[in-house]
PDB file of N, CA and C in Angstrom:
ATOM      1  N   UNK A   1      88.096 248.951  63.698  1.00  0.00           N
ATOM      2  CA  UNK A   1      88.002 250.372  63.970  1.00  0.00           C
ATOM      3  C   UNK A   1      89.396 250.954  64.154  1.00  0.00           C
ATOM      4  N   UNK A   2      89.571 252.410  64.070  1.00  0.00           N
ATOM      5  CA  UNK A   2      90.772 252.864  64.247  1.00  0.00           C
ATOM      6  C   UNK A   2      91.033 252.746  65.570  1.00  0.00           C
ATOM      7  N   UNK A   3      92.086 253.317  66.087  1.00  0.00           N
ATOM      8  CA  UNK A   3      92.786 252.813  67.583  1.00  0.00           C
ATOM      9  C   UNK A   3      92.447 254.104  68.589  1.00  0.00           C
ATOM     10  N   UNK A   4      91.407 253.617  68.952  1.00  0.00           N
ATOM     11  CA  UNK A   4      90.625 254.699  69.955  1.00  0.00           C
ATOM     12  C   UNK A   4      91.057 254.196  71.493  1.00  0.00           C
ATOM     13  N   UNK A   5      91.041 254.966  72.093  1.00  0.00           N
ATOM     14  CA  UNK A   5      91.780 255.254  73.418  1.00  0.00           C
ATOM     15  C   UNK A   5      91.199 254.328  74.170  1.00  0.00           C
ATOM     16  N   UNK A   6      91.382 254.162  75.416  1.00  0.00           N
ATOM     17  CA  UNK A   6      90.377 253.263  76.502  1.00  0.00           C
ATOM     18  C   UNK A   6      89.291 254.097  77.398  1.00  0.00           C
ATOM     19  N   UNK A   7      87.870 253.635  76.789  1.00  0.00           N
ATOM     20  CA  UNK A   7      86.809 254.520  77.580  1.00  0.00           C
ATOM     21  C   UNK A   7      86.209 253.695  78.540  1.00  0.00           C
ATOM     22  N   UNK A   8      85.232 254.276  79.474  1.00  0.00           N
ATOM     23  CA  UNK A   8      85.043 253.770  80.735  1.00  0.00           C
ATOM     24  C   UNK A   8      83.682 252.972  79.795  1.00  0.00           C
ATOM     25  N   UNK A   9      83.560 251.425  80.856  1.00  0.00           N
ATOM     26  CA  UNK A   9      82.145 250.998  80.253  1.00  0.00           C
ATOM     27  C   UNK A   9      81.468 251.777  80.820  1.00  0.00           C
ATOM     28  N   UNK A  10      79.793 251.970  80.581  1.00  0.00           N
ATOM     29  CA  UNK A  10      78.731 253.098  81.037  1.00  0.00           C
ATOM     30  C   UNK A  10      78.422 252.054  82.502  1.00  0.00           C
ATOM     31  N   UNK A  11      78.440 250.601  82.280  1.00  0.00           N
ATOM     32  CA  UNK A  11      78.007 249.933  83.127  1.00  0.00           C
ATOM     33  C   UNK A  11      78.588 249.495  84.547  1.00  0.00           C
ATOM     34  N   UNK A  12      79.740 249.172  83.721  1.00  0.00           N
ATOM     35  CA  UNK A  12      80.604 248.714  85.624  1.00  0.00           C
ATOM     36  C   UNK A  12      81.782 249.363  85.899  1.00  0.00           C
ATOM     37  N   UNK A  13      81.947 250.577  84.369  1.00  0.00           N
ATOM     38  CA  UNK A  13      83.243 251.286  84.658  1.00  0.00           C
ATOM     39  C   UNK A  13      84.629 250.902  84.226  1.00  0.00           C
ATOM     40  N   UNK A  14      84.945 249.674  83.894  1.00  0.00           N
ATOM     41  CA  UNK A  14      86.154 248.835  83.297  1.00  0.00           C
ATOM     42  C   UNK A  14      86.410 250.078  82.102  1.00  0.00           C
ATOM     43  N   UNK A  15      87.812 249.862  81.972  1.00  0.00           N
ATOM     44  CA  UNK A  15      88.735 250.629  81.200  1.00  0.00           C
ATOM     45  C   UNK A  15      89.221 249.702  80.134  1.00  0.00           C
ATOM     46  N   UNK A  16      88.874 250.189  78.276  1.00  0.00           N
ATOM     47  CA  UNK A  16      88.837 249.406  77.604  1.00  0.00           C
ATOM     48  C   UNK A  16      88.640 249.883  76.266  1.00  0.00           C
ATOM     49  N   UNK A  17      88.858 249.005  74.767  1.00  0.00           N
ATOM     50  CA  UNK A  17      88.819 249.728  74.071  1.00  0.00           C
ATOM     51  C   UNK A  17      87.619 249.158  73.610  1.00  0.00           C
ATOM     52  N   UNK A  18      86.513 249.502  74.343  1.00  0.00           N
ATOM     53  CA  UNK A  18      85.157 248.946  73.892  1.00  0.00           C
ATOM     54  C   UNK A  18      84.316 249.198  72.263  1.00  0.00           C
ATOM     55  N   UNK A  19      84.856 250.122  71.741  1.00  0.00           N
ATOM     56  CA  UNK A  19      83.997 250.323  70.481  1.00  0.00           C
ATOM     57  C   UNK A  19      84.543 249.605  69.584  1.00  0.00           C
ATOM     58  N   UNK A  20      85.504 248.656  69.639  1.00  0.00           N
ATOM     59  CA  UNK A  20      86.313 247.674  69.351  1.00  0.00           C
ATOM     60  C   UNK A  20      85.615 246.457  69.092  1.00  0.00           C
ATOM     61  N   UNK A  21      84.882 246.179  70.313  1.00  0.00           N
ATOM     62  CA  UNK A  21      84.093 245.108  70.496  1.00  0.00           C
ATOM     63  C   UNK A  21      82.339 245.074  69.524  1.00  0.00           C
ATOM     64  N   UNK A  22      81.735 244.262  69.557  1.00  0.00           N
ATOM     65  CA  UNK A  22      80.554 244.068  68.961  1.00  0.00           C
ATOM     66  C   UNK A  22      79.470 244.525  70.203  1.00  0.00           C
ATOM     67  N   UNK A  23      79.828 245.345  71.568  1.00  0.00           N
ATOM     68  CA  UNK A  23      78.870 245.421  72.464  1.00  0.00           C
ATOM     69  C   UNK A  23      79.341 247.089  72.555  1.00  0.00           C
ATOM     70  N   UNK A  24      80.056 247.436  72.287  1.00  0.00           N
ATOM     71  CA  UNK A  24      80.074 248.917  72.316  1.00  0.00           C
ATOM     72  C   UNK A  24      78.965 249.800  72.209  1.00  0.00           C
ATOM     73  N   UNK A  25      79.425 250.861  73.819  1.00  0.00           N
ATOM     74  CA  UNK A  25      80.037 251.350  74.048  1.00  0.00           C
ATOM     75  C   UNK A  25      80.335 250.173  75.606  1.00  0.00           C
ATOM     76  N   UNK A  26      79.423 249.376  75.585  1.00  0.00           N
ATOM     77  CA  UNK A  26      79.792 248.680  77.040  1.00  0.00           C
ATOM     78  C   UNK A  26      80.882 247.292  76.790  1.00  0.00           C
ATOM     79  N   UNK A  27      81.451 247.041  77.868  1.00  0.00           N
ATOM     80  CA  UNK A  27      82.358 245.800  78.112  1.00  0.00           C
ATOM     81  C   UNK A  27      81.625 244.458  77.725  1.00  0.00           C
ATOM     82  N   UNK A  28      80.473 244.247  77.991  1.00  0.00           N
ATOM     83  CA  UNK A  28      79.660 243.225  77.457  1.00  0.00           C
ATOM     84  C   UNK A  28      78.396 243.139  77.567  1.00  0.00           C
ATOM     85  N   UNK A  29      77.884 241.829  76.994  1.00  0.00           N
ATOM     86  CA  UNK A  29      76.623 241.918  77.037  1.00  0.00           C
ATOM     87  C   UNK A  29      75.717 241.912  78.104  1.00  0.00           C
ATOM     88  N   UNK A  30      76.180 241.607  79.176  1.00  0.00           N
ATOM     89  CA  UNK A  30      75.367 241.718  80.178  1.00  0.00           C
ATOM     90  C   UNK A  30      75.516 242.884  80.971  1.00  0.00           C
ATOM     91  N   UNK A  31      76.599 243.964  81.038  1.00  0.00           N
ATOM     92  CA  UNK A  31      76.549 245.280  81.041  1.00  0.00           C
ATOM     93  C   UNK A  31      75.403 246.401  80.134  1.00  0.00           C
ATOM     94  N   UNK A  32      75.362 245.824  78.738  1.00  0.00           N
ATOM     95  CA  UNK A  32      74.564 246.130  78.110  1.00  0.00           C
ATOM     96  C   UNK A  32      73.088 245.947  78.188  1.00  0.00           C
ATOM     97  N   UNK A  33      72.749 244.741  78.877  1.00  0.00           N
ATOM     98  CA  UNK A  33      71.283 244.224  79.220  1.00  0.00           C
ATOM     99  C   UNK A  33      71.193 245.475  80.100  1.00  0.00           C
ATOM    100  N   UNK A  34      72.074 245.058  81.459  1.00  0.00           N
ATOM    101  CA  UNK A  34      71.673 246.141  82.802  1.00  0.00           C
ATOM    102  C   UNK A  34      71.198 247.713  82.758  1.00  0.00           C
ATOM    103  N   UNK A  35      72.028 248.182  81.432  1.00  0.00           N
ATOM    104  CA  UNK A  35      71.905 249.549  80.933  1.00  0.00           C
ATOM    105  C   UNK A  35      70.324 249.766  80.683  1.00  0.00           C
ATOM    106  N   UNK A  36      69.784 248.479  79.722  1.00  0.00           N
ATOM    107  CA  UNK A  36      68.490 248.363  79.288  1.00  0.00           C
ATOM    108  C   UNK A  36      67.698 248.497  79.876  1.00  0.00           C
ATOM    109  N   UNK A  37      67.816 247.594  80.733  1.00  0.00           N
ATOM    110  CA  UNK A  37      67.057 247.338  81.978  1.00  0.00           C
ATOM    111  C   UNK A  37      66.481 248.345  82.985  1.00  0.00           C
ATOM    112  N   UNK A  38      67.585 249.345  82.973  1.00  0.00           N
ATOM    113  CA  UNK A  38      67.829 250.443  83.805  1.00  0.00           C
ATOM    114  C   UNK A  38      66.902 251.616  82.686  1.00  0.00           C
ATOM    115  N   UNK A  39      67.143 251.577  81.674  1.00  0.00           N
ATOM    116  CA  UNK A  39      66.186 252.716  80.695  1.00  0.00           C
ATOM    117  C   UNK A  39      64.678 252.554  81.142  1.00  0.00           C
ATOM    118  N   UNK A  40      64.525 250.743  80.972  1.00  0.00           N
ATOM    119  CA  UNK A  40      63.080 250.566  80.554  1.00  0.00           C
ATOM    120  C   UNK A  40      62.445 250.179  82.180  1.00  0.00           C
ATOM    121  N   UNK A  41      62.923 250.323  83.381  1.00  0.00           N
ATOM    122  CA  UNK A  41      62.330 250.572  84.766  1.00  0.00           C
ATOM    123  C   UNK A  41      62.616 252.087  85.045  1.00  0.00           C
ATOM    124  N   UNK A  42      62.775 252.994  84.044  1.00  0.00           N
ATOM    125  CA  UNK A  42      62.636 254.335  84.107  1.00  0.00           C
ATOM    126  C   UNK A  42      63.880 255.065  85.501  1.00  0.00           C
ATOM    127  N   UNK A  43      65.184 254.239  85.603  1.00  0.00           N
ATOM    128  CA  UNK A  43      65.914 254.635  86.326  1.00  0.00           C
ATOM    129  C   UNK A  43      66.814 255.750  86.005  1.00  0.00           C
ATOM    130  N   UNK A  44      66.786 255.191  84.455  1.00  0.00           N
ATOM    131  CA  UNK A  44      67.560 256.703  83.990  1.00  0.00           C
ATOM    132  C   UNK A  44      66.558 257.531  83.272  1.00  0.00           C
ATOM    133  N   UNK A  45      66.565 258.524  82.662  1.00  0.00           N
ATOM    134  CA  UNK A  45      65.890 259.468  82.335  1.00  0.00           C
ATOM    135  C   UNK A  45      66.167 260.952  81.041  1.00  0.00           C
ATOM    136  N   UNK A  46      66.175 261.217  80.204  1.00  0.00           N
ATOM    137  CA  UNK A  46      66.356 262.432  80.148  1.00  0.00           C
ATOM    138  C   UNK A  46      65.789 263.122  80.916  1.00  0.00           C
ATOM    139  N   UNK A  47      66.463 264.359  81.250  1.00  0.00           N
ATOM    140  CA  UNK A  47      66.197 265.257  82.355  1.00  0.00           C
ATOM    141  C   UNK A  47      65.315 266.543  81.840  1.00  0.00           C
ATOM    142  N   UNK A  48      65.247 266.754  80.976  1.00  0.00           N
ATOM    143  CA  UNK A  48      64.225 268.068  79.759  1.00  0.00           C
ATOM    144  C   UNK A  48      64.331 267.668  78.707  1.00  0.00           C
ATOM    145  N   UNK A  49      63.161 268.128  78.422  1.00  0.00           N
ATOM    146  CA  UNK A  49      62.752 268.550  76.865  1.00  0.00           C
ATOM    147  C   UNK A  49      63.847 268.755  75.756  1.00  0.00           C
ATOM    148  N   UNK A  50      64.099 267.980  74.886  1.00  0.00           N
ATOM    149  CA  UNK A  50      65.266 268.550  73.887  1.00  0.00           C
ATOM    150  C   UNK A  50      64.531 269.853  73.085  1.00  0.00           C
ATOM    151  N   UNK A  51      65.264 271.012  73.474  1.00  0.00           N
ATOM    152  CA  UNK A  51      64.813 272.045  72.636  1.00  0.00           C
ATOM    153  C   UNK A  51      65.625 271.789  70.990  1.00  0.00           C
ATOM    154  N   UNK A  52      64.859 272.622  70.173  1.00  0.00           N
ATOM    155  CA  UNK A  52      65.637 273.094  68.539  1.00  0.00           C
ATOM    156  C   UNK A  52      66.887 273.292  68.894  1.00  0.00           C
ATOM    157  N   UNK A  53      67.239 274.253  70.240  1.00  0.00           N
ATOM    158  CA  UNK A  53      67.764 275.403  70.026  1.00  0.00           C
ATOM    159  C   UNK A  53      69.375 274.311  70.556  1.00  0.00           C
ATOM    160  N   UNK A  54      69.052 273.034  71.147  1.00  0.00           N
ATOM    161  CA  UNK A  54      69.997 272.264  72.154  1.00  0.00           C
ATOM    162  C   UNK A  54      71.052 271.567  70.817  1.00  0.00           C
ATOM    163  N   UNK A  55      70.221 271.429  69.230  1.00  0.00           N
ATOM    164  CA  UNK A  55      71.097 271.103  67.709  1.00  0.00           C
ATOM    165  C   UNK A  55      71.735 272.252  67.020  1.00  0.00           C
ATOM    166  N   UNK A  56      71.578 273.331  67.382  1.00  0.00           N
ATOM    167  CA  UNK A  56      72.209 274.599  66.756  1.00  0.00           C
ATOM    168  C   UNK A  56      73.436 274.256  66.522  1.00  0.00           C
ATOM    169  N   UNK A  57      74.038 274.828  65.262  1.00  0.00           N
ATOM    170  CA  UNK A  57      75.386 274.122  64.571  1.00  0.00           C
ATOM    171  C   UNK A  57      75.263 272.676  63.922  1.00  0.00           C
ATOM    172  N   UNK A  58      74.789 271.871  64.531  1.00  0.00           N
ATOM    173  CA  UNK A  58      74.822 270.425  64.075  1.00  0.00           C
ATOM    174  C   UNK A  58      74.776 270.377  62.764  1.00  0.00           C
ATOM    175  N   UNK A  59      73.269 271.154  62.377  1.00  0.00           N
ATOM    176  CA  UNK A  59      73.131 270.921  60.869  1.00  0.00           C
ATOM    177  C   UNK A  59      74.340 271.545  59.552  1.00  0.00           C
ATOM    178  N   UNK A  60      75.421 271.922  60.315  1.00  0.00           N
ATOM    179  CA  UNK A  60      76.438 272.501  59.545  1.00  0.00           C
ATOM    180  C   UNK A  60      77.399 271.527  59.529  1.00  0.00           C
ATOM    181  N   UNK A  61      77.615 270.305  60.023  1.00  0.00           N
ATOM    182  CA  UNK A  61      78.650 269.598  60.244  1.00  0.00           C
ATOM    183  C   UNK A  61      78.520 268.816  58.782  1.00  0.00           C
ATOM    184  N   UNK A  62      79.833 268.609  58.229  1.00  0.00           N
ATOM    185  CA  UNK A  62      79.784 268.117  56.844  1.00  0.00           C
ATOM    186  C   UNK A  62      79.692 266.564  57.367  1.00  0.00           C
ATOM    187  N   UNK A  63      78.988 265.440  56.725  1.00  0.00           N
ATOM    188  CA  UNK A  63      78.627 264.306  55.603  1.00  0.00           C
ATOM    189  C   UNK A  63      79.828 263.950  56.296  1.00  0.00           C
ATOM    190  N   UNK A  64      79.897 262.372  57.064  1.00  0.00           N
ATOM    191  CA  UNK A  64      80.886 261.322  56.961  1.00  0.00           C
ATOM    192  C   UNK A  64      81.448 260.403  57.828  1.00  0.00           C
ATOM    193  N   UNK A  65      82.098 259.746  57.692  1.00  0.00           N
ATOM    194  CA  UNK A  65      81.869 258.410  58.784  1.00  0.00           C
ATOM    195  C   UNK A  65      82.668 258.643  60.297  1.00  0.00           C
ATOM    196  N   UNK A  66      83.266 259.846  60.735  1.00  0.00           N
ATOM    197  CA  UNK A  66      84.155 260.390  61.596  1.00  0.00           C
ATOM    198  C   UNK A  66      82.573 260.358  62.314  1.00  0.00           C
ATOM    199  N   UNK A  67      81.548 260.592  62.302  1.00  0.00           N
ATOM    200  CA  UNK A  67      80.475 261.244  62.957  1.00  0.00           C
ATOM    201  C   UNK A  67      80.067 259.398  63.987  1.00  0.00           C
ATOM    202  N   UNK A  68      80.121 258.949  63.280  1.00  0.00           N
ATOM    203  CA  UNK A  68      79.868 257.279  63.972  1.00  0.00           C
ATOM    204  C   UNK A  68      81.171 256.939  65.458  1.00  0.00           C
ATOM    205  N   UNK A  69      81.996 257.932  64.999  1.00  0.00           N
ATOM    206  CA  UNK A  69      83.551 257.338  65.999  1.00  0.00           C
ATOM    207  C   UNK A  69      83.950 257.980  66.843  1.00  0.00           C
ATOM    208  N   UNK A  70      83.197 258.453  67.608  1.00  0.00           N
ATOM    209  CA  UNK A  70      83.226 259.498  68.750  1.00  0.00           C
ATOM    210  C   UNK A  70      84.555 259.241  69.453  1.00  0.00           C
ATOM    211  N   UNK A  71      85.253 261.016  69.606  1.00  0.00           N
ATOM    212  CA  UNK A  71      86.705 261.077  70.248  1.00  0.00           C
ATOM    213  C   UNK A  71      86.541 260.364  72.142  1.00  0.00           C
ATOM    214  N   UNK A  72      87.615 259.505  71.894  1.00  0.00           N
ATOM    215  CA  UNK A  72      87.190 258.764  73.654  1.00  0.00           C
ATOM    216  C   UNK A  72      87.983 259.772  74.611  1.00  0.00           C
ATOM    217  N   UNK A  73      88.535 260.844  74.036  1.00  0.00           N
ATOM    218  CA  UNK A  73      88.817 261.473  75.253  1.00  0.00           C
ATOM    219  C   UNK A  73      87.427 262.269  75.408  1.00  0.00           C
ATOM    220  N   UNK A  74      86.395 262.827  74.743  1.00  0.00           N
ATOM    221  CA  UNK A  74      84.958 262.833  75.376  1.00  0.00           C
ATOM    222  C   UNK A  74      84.235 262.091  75.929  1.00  0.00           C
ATOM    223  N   UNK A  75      84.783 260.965  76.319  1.00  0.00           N
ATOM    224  CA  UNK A  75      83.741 259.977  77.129  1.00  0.00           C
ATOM    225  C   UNK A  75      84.269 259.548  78.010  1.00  0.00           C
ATOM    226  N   UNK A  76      85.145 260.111  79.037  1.00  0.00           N
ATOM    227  CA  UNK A  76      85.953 260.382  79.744  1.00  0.00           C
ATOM    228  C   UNK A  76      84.944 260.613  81.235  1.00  0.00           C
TER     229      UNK A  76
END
């Protein structure tokens, strides 16, 4: 991957260039289980309804692989 900044894991917080790795966006795999774990005992949640109105613009964004490589100063 190109040389993306150091983002926080979602799991324990470590500073790193995780999308680097084969467990990205987390530090590892057992950060990654816990995340799971945490979805499927309903700890995390979306919080509402995704409206239409929450993709407005999206469908204008041109075709291409920049869309897979999210800027790590947004995940900040």
């Amino acid at each position: 991957m190109a040389n993306l900044k150091a983002i926080r894991c979602p799991g324990c917080g470590k500073r790193g260039a995780w999308f680097e790795d084969e467990f990205g966006p987390f530090c590892s795999k057992r950060c990654r289980l816990i995340d799971l774990g945490q979805w499927l005992e309903e700890e995390h949640a979306i919080s509402e309804p995704l409206r239409p109105d929450v993709f407005q613009g999206y469908d204008e964004l041109p075709p291409g692989d920049y869309l897979d490589q999210p800027d790590a100063d947004d995940l900040r």
